[in-house]
N, C-alpha and C. Protein backbone atom coordinates (compact mmCIF):
# COMPACT_ATOMS: atom_id res chain seq x y z
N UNK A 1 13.94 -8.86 -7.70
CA UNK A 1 12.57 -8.49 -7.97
C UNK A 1 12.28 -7.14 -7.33
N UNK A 2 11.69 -6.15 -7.98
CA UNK A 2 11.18 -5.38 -7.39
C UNK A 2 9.67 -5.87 -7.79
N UNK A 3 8.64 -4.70 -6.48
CA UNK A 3 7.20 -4.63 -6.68
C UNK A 3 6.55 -3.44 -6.58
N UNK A 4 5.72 -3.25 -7.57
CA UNK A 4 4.98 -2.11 -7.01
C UNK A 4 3.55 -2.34 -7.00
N UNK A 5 3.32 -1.09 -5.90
CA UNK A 5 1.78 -1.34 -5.14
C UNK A 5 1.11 -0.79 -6.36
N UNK A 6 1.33 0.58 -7.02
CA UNK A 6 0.62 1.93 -7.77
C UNK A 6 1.86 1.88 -8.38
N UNK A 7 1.57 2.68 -10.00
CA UNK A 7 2.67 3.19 -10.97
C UNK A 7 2.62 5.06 -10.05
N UNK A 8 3.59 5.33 -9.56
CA UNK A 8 3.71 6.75 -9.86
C UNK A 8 5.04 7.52 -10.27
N UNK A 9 5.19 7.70 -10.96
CA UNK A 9 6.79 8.62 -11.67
C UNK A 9 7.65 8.87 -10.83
N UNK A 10 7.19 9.72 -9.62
CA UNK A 10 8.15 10.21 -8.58
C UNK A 10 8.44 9.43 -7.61
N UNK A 11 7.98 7.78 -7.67
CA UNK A 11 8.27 6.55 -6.90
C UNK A 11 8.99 5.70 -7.96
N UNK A 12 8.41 5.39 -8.92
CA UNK A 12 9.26 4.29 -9.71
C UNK A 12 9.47 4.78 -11.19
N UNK A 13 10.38 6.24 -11.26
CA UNK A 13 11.18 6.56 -12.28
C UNK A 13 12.40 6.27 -12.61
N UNK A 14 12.71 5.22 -11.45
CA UNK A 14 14.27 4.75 -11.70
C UNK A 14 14.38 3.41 -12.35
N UNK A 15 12.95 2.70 -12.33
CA UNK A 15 12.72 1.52 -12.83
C UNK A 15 13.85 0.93 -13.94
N UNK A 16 13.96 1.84 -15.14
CA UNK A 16 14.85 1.40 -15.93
C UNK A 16 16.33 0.97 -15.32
N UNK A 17 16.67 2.37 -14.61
CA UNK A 17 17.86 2.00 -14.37
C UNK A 17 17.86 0.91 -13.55
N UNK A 18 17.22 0.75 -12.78
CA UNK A 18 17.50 -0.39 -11.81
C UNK A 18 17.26 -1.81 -12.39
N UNK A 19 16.48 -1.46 -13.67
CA UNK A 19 16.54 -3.03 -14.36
C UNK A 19 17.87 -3.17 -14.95
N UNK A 20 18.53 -2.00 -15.42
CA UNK A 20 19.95 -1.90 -16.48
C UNK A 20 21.11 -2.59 -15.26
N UNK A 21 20.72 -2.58 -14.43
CA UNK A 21 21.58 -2.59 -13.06
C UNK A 21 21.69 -4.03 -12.59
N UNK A 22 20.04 -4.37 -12.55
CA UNK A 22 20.07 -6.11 -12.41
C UNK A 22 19.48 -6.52 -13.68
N UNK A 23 19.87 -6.55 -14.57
CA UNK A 23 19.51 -7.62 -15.54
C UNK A 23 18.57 -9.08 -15.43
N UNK A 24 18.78 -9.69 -14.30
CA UNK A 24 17.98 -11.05 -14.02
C UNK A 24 16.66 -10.37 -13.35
N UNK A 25 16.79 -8.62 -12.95
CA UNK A 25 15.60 -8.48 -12.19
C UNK A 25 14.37 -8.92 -12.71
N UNK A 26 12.82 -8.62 -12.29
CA UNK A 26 11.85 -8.65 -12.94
C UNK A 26 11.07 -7.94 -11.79
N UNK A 27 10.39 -6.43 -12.69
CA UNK A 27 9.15 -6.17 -12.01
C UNK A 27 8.24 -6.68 -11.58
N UNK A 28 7.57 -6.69 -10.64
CA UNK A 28 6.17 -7.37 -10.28
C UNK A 28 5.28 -6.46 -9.82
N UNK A 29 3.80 -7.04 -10.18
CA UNK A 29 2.87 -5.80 -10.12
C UNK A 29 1.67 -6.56 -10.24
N UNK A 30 0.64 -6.32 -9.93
CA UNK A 30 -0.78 -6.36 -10.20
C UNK A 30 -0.92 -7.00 -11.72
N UNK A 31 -1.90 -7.55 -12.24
CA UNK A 31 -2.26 -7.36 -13.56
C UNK A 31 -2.56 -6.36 -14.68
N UNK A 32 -3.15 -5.27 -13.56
CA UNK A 32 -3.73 -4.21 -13.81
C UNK A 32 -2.67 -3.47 -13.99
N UNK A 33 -2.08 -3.00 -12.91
CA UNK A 33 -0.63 -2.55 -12.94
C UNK A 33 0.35 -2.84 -14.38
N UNK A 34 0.51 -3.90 -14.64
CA UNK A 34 1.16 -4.24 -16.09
C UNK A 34 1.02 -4.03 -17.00
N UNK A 35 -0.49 -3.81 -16.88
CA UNK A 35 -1.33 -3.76 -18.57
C UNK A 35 -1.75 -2.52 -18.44
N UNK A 36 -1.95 -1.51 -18.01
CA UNK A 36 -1.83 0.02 -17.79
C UNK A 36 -0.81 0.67 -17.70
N UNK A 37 0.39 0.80 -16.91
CA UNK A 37 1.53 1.18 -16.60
C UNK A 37 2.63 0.49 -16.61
N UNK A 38 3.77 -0.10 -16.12
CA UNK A 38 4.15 -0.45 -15.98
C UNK A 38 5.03 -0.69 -17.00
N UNK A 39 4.17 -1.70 -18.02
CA UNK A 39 4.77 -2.53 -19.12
C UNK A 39 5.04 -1.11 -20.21
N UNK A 40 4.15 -0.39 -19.99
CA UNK A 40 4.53 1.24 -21.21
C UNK A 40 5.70 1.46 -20.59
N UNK A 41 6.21 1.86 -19.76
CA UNK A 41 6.96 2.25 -19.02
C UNK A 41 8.87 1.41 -18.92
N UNK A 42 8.34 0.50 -18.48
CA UNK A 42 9.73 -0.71 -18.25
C UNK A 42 10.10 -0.70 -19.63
N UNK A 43 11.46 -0.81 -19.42
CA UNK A 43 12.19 -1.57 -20.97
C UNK A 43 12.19 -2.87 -20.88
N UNK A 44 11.40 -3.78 -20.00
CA UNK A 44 11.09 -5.11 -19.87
C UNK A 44 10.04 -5.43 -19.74
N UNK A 45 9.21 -6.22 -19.80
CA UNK A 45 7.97 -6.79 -19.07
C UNK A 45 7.85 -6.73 -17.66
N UNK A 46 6.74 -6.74 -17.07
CA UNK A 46 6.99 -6.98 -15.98
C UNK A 46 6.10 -8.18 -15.49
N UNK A 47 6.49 -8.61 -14.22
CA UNK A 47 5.25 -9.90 -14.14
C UNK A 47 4.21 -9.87 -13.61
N UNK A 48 3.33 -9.69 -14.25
CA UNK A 48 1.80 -9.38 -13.74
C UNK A 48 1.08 -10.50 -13.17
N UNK A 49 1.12 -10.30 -11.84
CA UNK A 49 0.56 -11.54 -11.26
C UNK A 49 -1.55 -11.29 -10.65
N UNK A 50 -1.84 -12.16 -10.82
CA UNK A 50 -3.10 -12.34 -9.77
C UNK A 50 -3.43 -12.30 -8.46
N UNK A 51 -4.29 -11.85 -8.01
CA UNK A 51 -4.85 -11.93 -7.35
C UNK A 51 -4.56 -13.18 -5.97
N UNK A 52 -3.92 -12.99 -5.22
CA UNK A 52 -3.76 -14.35 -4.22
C UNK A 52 -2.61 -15.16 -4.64
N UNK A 53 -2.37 -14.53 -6.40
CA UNK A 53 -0.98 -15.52 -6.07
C UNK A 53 0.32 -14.93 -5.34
N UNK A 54 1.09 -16.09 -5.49
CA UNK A 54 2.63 -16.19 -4.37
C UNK A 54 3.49 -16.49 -5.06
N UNK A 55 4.41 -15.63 -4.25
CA UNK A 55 5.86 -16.08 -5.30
C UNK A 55 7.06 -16.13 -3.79
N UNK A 56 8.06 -16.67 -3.66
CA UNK A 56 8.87 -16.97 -2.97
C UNK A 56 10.47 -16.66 -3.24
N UNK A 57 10.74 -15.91 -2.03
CA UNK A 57 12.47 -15.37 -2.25
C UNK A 57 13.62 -16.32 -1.31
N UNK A 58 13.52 -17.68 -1.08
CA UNK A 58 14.38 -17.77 -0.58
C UNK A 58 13.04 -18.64 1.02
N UNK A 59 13.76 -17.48 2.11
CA UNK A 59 12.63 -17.99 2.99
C UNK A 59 11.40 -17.04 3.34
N UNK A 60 11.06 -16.63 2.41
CA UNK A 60 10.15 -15.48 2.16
C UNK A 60 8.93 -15.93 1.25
N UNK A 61 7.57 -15.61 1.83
CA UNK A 61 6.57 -15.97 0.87
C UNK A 61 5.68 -15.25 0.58
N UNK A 62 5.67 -14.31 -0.40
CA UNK A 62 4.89 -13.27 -0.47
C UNK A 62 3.44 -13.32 -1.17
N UNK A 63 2.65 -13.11 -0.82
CA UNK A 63 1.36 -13.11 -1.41
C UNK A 63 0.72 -11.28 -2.00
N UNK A 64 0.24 -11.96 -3.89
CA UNK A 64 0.02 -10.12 -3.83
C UNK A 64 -1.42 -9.61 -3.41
N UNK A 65 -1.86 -9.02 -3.05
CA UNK A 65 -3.22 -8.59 -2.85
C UNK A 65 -3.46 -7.76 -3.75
N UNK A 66 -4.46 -8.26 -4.65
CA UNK A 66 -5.17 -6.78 -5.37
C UNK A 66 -6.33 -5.93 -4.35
N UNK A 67 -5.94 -4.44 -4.71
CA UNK A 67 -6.83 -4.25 -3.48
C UNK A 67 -7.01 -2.26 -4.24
N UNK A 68 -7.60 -2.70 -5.27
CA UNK A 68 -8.02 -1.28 -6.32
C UNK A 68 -8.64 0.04 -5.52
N UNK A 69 -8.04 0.85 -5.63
CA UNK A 69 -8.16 2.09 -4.97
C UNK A 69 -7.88 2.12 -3.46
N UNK A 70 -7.14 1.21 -3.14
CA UNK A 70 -6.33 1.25 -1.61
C UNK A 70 -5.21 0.98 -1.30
N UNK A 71 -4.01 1.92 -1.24
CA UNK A 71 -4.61 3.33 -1.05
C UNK A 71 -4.98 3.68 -2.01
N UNK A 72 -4.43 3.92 -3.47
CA UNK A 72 -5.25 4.94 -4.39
C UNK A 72 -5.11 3.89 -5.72
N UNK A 73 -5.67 4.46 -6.75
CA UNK A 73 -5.28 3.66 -8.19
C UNK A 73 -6.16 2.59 -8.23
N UNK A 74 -6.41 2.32 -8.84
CA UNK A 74 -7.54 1.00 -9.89
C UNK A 74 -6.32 0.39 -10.16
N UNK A 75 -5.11 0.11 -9.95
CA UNK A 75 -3.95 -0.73 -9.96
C UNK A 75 -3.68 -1.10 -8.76
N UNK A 76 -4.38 -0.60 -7.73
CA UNK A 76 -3.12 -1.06 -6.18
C UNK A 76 -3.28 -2.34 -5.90
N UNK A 77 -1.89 -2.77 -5.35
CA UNK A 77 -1.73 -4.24 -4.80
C UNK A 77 -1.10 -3.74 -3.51
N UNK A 78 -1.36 -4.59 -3.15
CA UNK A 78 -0.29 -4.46 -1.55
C UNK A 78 0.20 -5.77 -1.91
N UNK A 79 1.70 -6.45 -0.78
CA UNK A 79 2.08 -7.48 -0.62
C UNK A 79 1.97 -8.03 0.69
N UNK A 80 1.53 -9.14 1.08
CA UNK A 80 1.56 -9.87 2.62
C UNK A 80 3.11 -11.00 2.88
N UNK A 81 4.07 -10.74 3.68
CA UNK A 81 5.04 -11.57 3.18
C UNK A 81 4.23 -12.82 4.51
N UNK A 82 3.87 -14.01 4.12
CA UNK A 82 3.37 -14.81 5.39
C UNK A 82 3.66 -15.24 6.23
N UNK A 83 5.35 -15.67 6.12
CA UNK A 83 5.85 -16.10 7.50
C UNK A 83 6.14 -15.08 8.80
N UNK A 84 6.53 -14.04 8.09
CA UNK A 84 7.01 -12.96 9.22
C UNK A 84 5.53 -12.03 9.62
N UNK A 85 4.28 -12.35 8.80
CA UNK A 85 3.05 -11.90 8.85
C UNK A 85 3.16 -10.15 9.05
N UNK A 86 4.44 -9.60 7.86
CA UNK A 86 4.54 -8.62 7.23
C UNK A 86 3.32 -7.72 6.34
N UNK A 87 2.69 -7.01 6.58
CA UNK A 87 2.11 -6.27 5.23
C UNK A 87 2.75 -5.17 4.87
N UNK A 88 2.94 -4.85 3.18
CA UNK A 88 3.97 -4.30 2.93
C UNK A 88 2.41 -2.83 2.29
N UNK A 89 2.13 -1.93 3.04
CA UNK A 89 1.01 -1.63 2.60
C UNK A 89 1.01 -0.22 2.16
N UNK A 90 2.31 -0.07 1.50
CA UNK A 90 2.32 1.24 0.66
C UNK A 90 2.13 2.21 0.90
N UNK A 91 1.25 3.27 0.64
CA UNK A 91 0.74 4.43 1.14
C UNK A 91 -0.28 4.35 2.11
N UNK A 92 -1.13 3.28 2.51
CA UNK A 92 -1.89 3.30 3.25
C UNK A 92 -1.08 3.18 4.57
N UNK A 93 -1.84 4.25 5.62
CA UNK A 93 -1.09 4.41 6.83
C UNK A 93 -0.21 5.49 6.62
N UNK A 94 -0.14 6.19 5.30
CA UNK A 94 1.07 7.23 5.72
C UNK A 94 1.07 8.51 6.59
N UNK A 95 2.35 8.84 6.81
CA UNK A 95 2.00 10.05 7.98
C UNK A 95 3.28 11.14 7.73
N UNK A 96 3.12 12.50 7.27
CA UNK A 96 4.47 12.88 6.84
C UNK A 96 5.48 12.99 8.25
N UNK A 97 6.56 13.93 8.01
CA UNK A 97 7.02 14.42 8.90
C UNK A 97 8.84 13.37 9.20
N UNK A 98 8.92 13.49 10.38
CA UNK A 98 10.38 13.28 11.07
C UNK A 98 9.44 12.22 12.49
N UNK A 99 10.12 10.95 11.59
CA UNK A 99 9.68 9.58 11.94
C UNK A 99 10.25 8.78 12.63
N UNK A 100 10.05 7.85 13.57
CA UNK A 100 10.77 6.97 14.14
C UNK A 100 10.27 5.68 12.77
N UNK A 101 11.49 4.93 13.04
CA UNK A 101 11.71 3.90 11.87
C UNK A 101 10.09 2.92 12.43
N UNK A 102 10.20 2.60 13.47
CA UNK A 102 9.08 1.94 13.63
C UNK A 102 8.54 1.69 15.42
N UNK A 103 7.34 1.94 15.32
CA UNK A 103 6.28 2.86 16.02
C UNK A 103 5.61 1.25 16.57
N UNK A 104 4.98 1.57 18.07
CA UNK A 104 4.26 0.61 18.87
C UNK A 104 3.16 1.37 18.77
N UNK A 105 2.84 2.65 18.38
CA UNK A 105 1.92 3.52 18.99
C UNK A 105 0.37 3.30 18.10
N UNK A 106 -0.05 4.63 18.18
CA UNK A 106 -1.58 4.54 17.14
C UNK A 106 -1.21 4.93 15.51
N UNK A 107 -1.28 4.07 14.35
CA UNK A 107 -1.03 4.19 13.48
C UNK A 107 -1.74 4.89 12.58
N UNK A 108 -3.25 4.55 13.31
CA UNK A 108 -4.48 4.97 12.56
C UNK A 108 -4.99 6.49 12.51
N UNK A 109 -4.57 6.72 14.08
CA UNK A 109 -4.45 8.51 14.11
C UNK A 109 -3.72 8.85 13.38
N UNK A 110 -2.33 8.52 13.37
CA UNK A 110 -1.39 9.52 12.73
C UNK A 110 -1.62 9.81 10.72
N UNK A 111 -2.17 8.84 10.37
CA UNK A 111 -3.15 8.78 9.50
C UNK A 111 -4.15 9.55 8.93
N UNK A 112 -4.82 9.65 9.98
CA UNK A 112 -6.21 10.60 10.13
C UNK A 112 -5.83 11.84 10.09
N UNK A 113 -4.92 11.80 11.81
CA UNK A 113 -4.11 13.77 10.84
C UNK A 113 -4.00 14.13 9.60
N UNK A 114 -3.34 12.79 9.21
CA UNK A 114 -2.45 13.79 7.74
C UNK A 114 -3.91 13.68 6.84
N UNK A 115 -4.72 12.90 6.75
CA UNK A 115 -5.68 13.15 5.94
C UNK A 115 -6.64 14.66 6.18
N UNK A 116 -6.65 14.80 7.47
CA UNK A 116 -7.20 15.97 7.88
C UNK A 116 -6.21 17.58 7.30
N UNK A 117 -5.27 16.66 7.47
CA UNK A 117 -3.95 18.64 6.71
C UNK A 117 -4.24 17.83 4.94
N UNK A 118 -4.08 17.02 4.45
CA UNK A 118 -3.81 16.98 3.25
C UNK A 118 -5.45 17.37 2.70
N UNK A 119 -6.67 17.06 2.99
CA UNK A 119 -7.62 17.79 2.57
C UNK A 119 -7.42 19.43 2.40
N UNK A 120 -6.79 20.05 3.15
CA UNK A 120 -6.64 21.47 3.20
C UNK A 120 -5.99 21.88 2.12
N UNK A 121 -5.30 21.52 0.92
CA UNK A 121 -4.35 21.77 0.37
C UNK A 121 -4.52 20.97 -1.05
N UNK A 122 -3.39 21.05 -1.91
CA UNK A 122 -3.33 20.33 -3.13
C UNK A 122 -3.45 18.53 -3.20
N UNK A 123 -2.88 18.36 -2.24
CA UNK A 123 -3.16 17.04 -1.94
C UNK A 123 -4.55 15.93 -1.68
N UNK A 124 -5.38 16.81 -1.07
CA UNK A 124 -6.82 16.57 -1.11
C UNK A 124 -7.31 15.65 -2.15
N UNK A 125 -8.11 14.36 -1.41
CA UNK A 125 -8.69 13.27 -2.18
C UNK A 125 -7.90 12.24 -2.49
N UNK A 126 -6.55 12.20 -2.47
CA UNK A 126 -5.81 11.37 -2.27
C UNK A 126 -5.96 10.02 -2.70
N UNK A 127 -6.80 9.97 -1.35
CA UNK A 127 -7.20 8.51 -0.92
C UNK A 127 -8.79 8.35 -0.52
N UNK A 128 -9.24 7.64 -2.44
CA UNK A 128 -10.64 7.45 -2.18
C UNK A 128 -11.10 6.15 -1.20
N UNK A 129 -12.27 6.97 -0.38
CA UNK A 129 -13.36 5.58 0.12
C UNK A 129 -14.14 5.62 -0.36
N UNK A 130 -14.41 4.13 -1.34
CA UNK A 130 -15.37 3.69 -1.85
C UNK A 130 -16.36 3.02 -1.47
N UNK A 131 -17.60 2.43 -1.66
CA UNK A 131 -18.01 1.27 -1.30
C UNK A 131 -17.02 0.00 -1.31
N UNK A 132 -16.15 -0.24 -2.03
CA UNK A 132 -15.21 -1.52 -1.56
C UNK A 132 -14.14 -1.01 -0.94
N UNK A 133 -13.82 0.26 -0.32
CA UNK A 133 -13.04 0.20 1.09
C UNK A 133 -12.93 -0.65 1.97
N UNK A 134 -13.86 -0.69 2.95
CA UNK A 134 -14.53 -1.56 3.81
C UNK A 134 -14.08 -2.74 3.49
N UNK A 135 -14.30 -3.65 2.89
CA UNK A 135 -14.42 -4.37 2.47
C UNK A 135 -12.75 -4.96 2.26
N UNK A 136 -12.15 -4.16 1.46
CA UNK A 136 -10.71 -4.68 1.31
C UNK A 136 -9.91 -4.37 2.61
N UNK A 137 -10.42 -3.15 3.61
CA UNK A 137 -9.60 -3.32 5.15
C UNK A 137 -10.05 -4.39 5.81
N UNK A 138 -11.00 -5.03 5.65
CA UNK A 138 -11.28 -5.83 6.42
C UNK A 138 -10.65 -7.80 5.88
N UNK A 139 -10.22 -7.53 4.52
CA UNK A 139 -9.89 -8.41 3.90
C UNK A 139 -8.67 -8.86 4.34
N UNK A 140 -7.71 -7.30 4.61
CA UNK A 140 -6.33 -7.55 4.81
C UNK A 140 -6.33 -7.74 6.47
N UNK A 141 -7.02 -7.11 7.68
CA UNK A 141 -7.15 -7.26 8.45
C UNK A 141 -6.92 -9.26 9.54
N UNK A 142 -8.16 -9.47 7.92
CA UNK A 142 -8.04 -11.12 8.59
C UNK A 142 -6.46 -11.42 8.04
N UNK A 143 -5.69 -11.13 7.68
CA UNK A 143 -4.81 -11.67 7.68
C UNK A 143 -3.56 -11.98 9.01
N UNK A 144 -4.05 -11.01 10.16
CA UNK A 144 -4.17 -10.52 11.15
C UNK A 144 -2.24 -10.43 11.33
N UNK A 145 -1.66 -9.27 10.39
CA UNK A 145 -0.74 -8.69 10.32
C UNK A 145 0.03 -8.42 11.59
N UNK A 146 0.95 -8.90 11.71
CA UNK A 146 2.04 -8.55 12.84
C UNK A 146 2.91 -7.17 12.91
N UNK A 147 3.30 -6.84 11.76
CA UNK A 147 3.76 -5.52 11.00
C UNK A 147 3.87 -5.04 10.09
N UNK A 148 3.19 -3.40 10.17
CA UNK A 148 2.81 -3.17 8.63
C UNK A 148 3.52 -2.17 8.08
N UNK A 149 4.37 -2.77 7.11
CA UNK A 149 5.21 -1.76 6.60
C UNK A 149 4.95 -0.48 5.98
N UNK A 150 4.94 0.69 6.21
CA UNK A 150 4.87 1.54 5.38
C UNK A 150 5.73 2.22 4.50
N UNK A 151 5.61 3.01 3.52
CA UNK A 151 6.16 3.30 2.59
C UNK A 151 6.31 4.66 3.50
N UNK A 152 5.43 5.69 3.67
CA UNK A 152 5.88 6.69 3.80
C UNK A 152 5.25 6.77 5.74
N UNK A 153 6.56 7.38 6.46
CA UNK A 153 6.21 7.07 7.89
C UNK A 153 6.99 5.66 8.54
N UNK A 154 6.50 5.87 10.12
CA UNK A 154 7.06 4.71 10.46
C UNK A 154 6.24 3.51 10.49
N UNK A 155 6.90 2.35 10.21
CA UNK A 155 6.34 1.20 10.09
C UNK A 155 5.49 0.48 11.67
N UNK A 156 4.49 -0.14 11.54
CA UNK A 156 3.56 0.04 12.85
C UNK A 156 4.07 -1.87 12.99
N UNK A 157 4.31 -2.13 14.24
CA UNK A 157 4.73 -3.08 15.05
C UNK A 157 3.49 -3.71 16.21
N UNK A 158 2.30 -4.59 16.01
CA UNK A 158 1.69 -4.74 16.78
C UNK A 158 0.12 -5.73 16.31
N UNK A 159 -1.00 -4.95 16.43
CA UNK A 159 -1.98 -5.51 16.30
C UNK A 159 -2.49 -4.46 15.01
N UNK A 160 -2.13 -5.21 14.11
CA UNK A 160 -2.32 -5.15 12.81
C UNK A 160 -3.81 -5.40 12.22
N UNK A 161 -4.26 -6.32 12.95
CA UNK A 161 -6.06 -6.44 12.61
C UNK A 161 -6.46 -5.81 13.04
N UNK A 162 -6.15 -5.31 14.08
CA UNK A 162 -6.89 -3.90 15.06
C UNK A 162 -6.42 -2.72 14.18
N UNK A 163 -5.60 -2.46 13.81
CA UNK A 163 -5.42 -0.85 13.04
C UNK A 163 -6.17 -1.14 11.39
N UNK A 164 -6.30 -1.75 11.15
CA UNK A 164 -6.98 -2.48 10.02
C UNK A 164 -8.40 -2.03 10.30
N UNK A 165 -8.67 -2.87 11.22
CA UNK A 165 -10.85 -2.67 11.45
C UNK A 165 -10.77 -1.47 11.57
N UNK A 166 -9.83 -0.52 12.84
CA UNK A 166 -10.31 0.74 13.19
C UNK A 166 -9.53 1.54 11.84
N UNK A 167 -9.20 1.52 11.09
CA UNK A 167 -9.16 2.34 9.59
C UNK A 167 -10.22 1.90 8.81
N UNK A 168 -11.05 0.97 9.03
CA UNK A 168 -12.47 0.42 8.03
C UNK A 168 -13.19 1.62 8.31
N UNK A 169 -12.92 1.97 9.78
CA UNK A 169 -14.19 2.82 10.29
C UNK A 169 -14.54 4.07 9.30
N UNK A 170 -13.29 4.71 8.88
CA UNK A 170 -13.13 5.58 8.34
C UNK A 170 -13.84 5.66 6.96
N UNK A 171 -14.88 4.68 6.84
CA UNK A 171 -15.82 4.59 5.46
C UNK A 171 -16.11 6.12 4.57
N UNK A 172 -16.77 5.91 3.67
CA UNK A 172 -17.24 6.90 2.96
C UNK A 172 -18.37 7.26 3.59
N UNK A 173 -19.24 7.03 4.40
CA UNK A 173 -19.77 7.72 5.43
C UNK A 173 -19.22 9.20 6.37
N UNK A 174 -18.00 8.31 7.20
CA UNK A 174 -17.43 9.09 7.97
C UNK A 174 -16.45 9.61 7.77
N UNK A 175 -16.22 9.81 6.29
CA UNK A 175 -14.45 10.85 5.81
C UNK A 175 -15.10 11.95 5.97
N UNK A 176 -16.27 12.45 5.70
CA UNK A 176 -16.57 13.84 5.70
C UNK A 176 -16.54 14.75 7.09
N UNK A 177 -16.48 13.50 8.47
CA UNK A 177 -16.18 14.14 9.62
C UNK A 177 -14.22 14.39 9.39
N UNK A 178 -14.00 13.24 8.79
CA UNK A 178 -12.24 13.54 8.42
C UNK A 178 -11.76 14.95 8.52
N UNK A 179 -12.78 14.72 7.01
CA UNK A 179 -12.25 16.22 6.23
C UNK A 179 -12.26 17.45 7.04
N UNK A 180 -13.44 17.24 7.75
CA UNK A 180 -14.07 18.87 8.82
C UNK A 180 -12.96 18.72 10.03
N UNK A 181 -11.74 17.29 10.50
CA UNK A 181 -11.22 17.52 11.41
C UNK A 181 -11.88 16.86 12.55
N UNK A 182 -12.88 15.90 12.16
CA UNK A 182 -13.86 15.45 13.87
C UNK A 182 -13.35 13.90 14.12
């Protein structure tokens, strides 16, 4: 199985091949995800799951979260794997640069930087806060995450509900101190 959080080209353009590769594979994705992207895309279907449901690898139990425009896309899902109280949370939390694999430290700053350099530049806007920001950090938060994987950066090892609430903070209120750097 693969999963994806967001369709983007320069993340999952290998899709085909990697289905030509495993044959028994099957994409997994959002609903939204499937029926927008994905399924145009794959030379297979992929499995578009709901909201809260779970699917299981063995001793692994993953739950998908729909969680639209976080980090970006009216498609995003994140995954929670529950026993190891894993969140697998994509772009949210990313931080560029030359990374340690995985970090005890502040996740949420290193974050905030890059949102603060990526406003400066082509990258800017990225990552909308909406009125249901809030709302979905605080969703994944109660799940009260042990480690949260990131996609891009090092993966954060710790108090996962705590980097959760203190990234809520960051509402559509207070990105505009982001943006200025405060």
């Amino acid at each position: 199985m693969d999963c994806f959080s967001h369709f983007e080209a320069d993340e999952c353009g290998a899709l085909n091949e990697w289905l030509d590769t495993a044959p028994q594979a099957t994409a997994i994705c959002s609903f939204v995800g499937a029926n927008v992207s994905v399924n145009d895309f794959a030379n297979r279907p992929a499995r578009a799951m709901a909201d809260n449901e779970v699917f299981t690898t063995g001793n692994y139990r993953f739950r998908l979260l729909a969680t639209p425009h976080v980090p970006h896309c009216w498609e995003a899902s994140l995954l929670f794997e529950e026993n190891s109280r894993t969140l697998f949370c994509s772009d949210l939390f990313f931080h560029w640069g030359e990374n340690e694999p995985l970090t005890t430290s502040d996740a949420v700053g290193r974050f905030k930087a890059n949102l603060v350099t990526d406003q400066q530049g082509p990258f800017a806007n990225a990552y909308p806060f909406t009125a249901q920001t809030e709302a979905t950090l605080q969703r994944l938060a109660a799940l009260k995450p042990k480690t949260i994987a990131l996609m891009h950066g090092s993966s954060f090892s710790g108090d996962g509900e705590k980097a959760l609430n203190d990234l809520a903070v960051c509402d559509e209120g207070s990105f505009g101190k982001v943006e200025n750097g405060i």
